[in-house]
N, C-alpha and C. Protein backbone atom coordinates (compact mmCIF):
# COMPACT_ATOMS: atom_id res chain seq x y z
N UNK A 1 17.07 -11.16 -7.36
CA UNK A 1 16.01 -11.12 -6.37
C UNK A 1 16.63 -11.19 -4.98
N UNK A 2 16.55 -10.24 -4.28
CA UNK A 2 16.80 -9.88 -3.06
C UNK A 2 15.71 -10.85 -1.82
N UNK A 3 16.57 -12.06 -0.94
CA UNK A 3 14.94 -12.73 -0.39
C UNK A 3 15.04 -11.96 1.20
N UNK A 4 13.83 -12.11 1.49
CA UNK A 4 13.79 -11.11 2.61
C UNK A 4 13.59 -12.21 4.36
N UNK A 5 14.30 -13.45 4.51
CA UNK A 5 14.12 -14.43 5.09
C UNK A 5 12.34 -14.98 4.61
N UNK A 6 11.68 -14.71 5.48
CA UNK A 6 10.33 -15.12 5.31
C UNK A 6 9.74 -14.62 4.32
N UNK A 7 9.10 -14.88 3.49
CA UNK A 7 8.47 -14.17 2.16
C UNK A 7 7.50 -13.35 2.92
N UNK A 8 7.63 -12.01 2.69
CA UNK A 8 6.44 -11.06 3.07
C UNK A 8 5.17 -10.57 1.77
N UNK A 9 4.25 -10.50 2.77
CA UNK A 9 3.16 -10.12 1.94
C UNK A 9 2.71 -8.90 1.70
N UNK A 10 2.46 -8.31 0.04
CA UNK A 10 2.06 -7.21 0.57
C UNK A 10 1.03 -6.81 -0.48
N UNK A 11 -0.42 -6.37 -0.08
CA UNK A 11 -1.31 -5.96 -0.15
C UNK A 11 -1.47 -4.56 -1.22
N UNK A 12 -1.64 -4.69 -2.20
CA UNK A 12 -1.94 -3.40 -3.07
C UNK A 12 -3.48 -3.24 -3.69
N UNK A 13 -3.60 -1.94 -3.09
CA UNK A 13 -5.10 -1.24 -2.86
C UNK A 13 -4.95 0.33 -4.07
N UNK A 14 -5.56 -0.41 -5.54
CA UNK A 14 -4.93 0.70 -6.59
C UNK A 14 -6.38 0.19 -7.72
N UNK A 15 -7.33 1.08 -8.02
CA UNK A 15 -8.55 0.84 -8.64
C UNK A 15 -7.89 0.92 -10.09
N UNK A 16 -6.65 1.53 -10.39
CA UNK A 16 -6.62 1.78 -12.17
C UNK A 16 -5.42 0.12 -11.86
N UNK A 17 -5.96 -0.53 -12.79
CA UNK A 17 -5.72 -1.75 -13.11
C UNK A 17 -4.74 -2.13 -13.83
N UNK A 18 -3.74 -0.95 -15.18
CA UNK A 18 -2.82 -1.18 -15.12
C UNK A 18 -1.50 -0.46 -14.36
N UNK A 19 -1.54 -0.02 -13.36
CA UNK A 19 -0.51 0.24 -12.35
C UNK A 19 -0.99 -0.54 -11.33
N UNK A 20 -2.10 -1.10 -10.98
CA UNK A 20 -2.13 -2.36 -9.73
C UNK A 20 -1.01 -3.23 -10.33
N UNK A 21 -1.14 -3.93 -11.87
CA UNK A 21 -0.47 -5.03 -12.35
C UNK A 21 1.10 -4.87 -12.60
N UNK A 22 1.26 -3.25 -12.74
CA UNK A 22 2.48 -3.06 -12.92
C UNK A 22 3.39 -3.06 -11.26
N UNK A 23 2.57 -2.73 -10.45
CA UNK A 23 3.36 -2.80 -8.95
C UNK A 23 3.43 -4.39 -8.77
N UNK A 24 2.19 -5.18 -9.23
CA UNK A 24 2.48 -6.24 -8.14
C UNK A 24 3.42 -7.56 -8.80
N UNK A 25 3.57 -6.63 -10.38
CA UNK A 25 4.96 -7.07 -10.85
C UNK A 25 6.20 -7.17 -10.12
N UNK A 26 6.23 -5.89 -9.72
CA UNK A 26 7.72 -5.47 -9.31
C UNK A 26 8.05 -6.55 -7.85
N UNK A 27 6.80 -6.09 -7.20
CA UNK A 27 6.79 -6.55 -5.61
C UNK A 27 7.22 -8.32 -5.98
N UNK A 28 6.51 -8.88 -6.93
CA UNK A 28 7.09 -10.09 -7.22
C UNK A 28 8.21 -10.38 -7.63
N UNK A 29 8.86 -9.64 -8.39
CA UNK A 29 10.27 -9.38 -9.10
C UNK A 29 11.20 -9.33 -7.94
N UNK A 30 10.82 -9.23 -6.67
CA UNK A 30 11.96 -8.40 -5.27
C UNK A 30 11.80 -9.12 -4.69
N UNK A 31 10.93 -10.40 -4.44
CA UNK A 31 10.60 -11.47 -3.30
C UNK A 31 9.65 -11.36 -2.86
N UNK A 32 8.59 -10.41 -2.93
CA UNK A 32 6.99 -10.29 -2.22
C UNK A 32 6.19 -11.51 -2.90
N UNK A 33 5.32 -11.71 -1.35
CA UNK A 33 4.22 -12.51 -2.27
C UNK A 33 3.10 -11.35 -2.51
N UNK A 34 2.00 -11.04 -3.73
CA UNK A 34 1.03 -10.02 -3.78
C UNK A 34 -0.18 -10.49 -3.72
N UNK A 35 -0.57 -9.38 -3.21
CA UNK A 35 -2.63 -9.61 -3.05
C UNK A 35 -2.99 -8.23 -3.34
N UNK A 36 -4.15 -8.14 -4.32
CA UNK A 36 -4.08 -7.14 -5.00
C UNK A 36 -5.60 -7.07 -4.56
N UNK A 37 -6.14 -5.43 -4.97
CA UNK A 37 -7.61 -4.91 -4.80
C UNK A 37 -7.76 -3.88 -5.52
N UNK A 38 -8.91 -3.63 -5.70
CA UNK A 38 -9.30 -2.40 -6.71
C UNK A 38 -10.07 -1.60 -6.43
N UNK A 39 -10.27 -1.75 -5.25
CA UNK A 39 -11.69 -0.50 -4.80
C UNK A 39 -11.10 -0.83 -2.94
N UNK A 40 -11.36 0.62 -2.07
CA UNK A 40 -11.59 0.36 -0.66
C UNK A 40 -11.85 -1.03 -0.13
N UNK A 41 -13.18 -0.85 -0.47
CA UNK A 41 -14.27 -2.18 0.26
C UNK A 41 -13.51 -3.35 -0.20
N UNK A 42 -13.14 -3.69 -1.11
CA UNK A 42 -12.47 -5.05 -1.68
C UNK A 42 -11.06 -5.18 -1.12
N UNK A 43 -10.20 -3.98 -0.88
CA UNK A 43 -9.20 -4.25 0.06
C UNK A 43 -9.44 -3.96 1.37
N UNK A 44 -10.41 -3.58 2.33
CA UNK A 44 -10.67 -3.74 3.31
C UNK A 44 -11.62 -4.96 3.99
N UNK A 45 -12.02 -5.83 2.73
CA UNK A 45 -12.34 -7.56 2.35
C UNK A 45 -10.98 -8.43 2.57
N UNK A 46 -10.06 -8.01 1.95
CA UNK A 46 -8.78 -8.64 1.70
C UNK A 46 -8.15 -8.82 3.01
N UNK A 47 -8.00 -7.42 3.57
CA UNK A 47 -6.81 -7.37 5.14
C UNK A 47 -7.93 -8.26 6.06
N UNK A 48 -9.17 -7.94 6.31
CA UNK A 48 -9.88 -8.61 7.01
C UNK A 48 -9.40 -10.33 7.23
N UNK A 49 -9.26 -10.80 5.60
CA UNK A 49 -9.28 -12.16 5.40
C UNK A 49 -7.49 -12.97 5.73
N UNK A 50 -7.03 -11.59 5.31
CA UNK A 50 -5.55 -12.48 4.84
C UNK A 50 -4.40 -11.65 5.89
N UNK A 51 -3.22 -12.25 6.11
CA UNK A 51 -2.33 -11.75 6.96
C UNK A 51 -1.57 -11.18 5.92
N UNK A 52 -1.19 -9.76 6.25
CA UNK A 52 -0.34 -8.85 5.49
C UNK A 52 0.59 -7.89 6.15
N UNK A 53 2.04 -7.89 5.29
CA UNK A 53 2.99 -7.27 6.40
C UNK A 53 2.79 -5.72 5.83
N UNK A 54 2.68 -5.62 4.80
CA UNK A 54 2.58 -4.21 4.63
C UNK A 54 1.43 -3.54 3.18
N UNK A 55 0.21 -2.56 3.26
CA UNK A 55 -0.48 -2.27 1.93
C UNK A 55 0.35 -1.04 1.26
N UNK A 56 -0.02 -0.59 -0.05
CA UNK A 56 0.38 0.12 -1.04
C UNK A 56 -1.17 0.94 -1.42
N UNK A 57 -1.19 2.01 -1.23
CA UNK A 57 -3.25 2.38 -0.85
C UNK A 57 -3.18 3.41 -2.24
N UNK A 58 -3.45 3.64 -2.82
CA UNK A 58 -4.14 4.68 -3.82
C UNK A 58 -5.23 5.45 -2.88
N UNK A 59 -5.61 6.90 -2.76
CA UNK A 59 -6.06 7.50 -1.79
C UNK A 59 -8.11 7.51 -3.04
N UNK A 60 -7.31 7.74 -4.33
CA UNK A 60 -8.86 8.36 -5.02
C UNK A 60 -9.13 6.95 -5.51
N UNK A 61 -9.97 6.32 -5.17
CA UNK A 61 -10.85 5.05 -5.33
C UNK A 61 -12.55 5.60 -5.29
N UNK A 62 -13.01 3.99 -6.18
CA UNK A 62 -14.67 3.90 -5.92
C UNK A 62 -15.03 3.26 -4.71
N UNK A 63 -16.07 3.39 -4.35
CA UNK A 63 -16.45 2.90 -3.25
C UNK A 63 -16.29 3.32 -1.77
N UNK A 64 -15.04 3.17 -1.64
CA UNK A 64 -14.19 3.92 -0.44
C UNK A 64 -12.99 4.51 -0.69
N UNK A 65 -12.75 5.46 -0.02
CA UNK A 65 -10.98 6.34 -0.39
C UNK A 65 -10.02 5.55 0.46
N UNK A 66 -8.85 6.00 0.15
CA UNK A 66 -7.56 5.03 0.79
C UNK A 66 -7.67 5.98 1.96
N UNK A 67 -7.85 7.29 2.42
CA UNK A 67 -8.06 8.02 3.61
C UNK A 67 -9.24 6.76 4.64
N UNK A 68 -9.80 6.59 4.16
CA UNK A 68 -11.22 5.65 4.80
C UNK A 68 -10.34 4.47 5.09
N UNK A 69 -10.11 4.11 4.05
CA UNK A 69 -9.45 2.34 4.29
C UNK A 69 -8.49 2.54 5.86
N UNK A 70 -7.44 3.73 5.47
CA UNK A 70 -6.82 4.54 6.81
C UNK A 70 -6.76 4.35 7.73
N UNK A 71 -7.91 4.99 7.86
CA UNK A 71 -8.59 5.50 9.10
C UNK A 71 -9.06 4.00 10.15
N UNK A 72 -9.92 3.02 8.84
CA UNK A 72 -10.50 2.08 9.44
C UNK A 72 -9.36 1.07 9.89
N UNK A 73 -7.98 0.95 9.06
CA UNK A 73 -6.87 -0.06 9.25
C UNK A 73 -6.49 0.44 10.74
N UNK A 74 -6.34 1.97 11.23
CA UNK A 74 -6.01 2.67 12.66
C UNK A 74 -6.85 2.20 13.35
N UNK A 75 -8.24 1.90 13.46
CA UNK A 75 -8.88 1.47 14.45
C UNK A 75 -9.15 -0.38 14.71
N UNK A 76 -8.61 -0.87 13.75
CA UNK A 76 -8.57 -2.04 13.88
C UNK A 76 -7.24 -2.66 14.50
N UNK A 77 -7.52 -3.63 15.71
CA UNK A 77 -6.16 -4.13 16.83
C UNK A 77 -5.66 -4.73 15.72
N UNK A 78 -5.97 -5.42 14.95
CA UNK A 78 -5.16 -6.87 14.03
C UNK A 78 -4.15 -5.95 12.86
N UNK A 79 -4.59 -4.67 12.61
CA UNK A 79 -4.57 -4.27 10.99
C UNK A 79 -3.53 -2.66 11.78
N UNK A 80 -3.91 -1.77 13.10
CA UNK A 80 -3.26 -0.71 12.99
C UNK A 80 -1.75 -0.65 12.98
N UNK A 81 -0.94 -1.51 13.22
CA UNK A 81 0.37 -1.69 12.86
C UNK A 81 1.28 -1.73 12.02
N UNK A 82 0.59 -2.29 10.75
CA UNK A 82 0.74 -2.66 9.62
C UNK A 82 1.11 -1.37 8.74
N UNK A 83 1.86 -1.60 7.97
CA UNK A 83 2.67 -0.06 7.58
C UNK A 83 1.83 0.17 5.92
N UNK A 84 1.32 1.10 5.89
CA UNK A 84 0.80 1.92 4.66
C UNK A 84 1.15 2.88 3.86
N UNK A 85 1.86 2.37 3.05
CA UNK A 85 1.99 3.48 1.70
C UNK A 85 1.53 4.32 1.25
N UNK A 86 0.75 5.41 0.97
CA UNK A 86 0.14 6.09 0.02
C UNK A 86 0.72 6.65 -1.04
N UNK A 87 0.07 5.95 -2.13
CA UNK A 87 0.71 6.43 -3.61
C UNK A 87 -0.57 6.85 -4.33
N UNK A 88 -0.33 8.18 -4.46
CA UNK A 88 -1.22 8.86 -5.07
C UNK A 88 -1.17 10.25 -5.82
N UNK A 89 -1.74 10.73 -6.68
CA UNK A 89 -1.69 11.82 -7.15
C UNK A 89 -1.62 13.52 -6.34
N UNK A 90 -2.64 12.94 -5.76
CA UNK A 90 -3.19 14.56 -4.71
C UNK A 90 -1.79 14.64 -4.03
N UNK A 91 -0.76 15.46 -4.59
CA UNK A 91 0.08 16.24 -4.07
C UNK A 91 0.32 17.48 -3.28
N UNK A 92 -1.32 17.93 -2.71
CA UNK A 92 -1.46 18.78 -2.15
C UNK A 92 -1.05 18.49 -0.92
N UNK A 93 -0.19 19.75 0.04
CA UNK A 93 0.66 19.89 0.88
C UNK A 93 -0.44 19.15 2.29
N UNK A 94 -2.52 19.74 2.32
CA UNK A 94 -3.20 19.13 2.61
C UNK A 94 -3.27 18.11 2.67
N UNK A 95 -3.18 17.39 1.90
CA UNK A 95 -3.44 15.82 1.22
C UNK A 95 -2.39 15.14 1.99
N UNK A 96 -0.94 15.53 1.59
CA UNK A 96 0.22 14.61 2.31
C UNK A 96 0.44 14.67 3.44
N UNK A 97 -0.12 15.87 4.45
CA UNK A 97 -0.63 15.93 6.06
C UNK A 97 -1.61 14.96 6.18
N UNK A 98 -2.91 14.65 5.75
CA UNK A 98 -4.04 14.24 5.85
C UNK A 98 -2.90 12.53 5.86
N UNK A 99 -2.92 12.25 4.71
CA UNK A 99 -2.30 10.77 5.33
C UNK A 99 -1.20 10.74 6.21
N UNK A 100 0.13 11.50 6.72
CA UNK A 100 0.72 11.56 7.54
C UNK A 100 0.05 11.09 8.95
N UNK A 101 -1.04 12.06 9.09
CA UNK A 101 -1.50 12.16 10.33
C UNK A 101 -2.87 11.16 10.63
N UNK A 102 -3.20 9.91 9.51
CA UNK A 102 -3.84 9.44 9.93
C UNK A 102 -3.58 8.06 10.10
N UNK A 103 -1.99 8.03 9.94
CA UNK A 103 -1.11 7.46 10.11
C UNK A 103 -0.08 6.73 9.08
N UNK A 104 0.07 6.81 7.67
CA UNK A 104 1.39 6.13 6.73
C UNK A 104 1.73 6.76 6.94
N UNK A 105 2.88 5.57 6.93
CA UNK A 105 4.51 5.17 6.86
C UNK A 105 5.14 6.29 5.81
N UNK A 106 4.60 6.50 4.79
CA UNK A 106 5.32 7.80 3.75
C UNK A 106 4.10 7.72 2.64
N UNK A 107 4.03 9.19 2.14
CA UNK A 107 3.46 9.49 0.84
C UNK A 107 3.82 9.74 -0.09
N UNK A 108 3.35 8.96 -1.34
CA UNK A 108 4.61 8.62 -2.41
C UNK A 108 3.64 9.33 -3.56
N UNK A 109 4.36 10.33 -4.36
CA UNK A 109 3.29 10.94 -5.42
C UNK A 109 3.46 9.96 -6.44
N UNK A 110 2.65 9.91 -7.42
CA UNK A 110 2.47 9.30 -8.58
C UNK A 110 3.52 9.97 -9.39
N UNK A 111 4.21 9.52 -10.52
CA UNK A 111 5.18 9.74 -11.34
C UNK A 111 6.39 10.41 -10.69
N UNK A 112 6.76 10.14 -9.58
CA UNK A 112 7.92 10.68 -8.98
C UNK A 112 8.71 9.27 -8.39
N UNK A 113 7.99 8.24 -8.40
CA UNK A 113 8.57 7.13 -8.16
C UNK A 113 8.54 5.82 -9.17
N UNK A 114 9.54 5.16 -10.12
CA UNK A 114 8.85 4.20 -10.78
C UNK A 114 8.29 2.72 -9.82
N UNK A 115 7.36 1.83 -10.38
CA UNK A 115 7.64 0.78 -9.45
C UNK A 115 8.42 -0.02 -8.37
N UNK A 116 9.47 -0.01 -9.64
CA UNK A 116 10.60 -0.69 -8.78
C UNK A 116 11.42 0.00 -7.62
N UNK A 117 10.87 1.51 -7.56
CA UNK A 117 11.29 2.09 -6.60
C UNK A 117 10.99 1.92 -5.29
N UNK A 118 9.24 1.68 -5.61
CA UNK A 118 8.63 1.41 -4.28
C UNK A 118 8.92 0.20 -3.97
N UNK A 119 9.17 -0.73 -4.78
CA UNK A 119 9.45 -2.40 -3.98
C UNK A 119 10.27 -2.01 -3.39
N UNK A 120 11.60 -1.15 -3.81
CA UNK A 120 13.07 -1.20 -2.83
C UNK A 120 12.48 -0.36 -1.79
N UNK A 121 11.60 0.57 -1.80
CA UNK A 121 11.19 1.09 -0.90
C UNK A 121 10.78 0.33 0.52
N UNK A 122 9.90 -0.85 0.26
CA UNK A 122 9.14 -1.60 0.84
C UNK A 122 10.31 -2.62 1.35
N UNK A 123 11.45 -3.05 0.42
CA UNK A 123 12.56 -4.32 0.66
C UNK A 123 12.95 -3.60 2.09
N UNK A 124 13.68 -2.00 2.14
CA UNK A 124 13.73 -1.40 3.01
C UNK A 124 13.27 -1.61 4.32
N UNK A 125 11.35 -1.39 4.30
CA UNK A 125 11.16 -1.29 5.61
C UNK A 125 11.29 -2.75 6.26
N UNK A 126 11.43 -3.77 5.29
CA UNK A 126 11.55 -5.05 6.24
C UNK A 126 12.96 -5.69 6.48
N UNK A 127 14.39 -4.83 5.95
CA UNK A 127 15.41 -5.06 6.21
C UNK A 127 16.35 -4.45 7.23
N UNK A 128 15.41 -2.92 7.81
CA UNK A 128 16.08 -2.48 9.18
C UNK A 128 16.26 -3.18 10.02
């Protein structure tokens, strides 16, 4: 386990329930502390409530899309800083502009990365 000085937190926003459990494995396995959600609205409940250094967004959710959650984390002073993942299926060239430009950090397709990729991914952005 790699510690990252201060234990960072990080926020995973993923409605299919066993890849929420399988990320917030890993993120624990690497030194993260996790806070997990399953729908938009319930992780845009979560950032509201809790201090988080970085989310992990699934874009196709109930309730609200990770584009929405997005959009709303960009207009919020407390939350637009905060670096966002998108891990998701929609590999369309559309799709990976659409979150680029509504602001994450990188778009990560589904089955092109295992878990533990994205934790080192994430160990990354807080070790530059």
């Amino acid at each position: 386990m790699i510690y990252l000085g201060s234990m960072k937190t990080i926020l995973i926003i993923e409605d299919e329930k066993a890849m929420n459990e399988k990320h917030a494995e890993e993120f624990r396995k690497t030194g993260f502390q996790v806070l997990q959600a399953y729908d938009g609205v319930e992780g845009m409940a979560v950032l509201r409530r809790e201090q988080v250094d970085a989310v992990l967004l699934e874009v196709v959710m109930p309730k609200m899309d990770g584009f929405e959650v997005l959009r709303r984390m960009k207009k919020d002073v407390r939350l637009k800083d905060v670096p966002v993942f998108i891990h998701t299926h929609l590999g369309h060239p559309d799709d990976i502009k659409a979150g680029k430009d509504l602001g994450a950090q990188e778009v990560l397709l589904k089955g092109t990365l295992e878990p533990a990729g994205i934790a080192k991914r994430f160990q990354t952005l807080f070790t530059k």
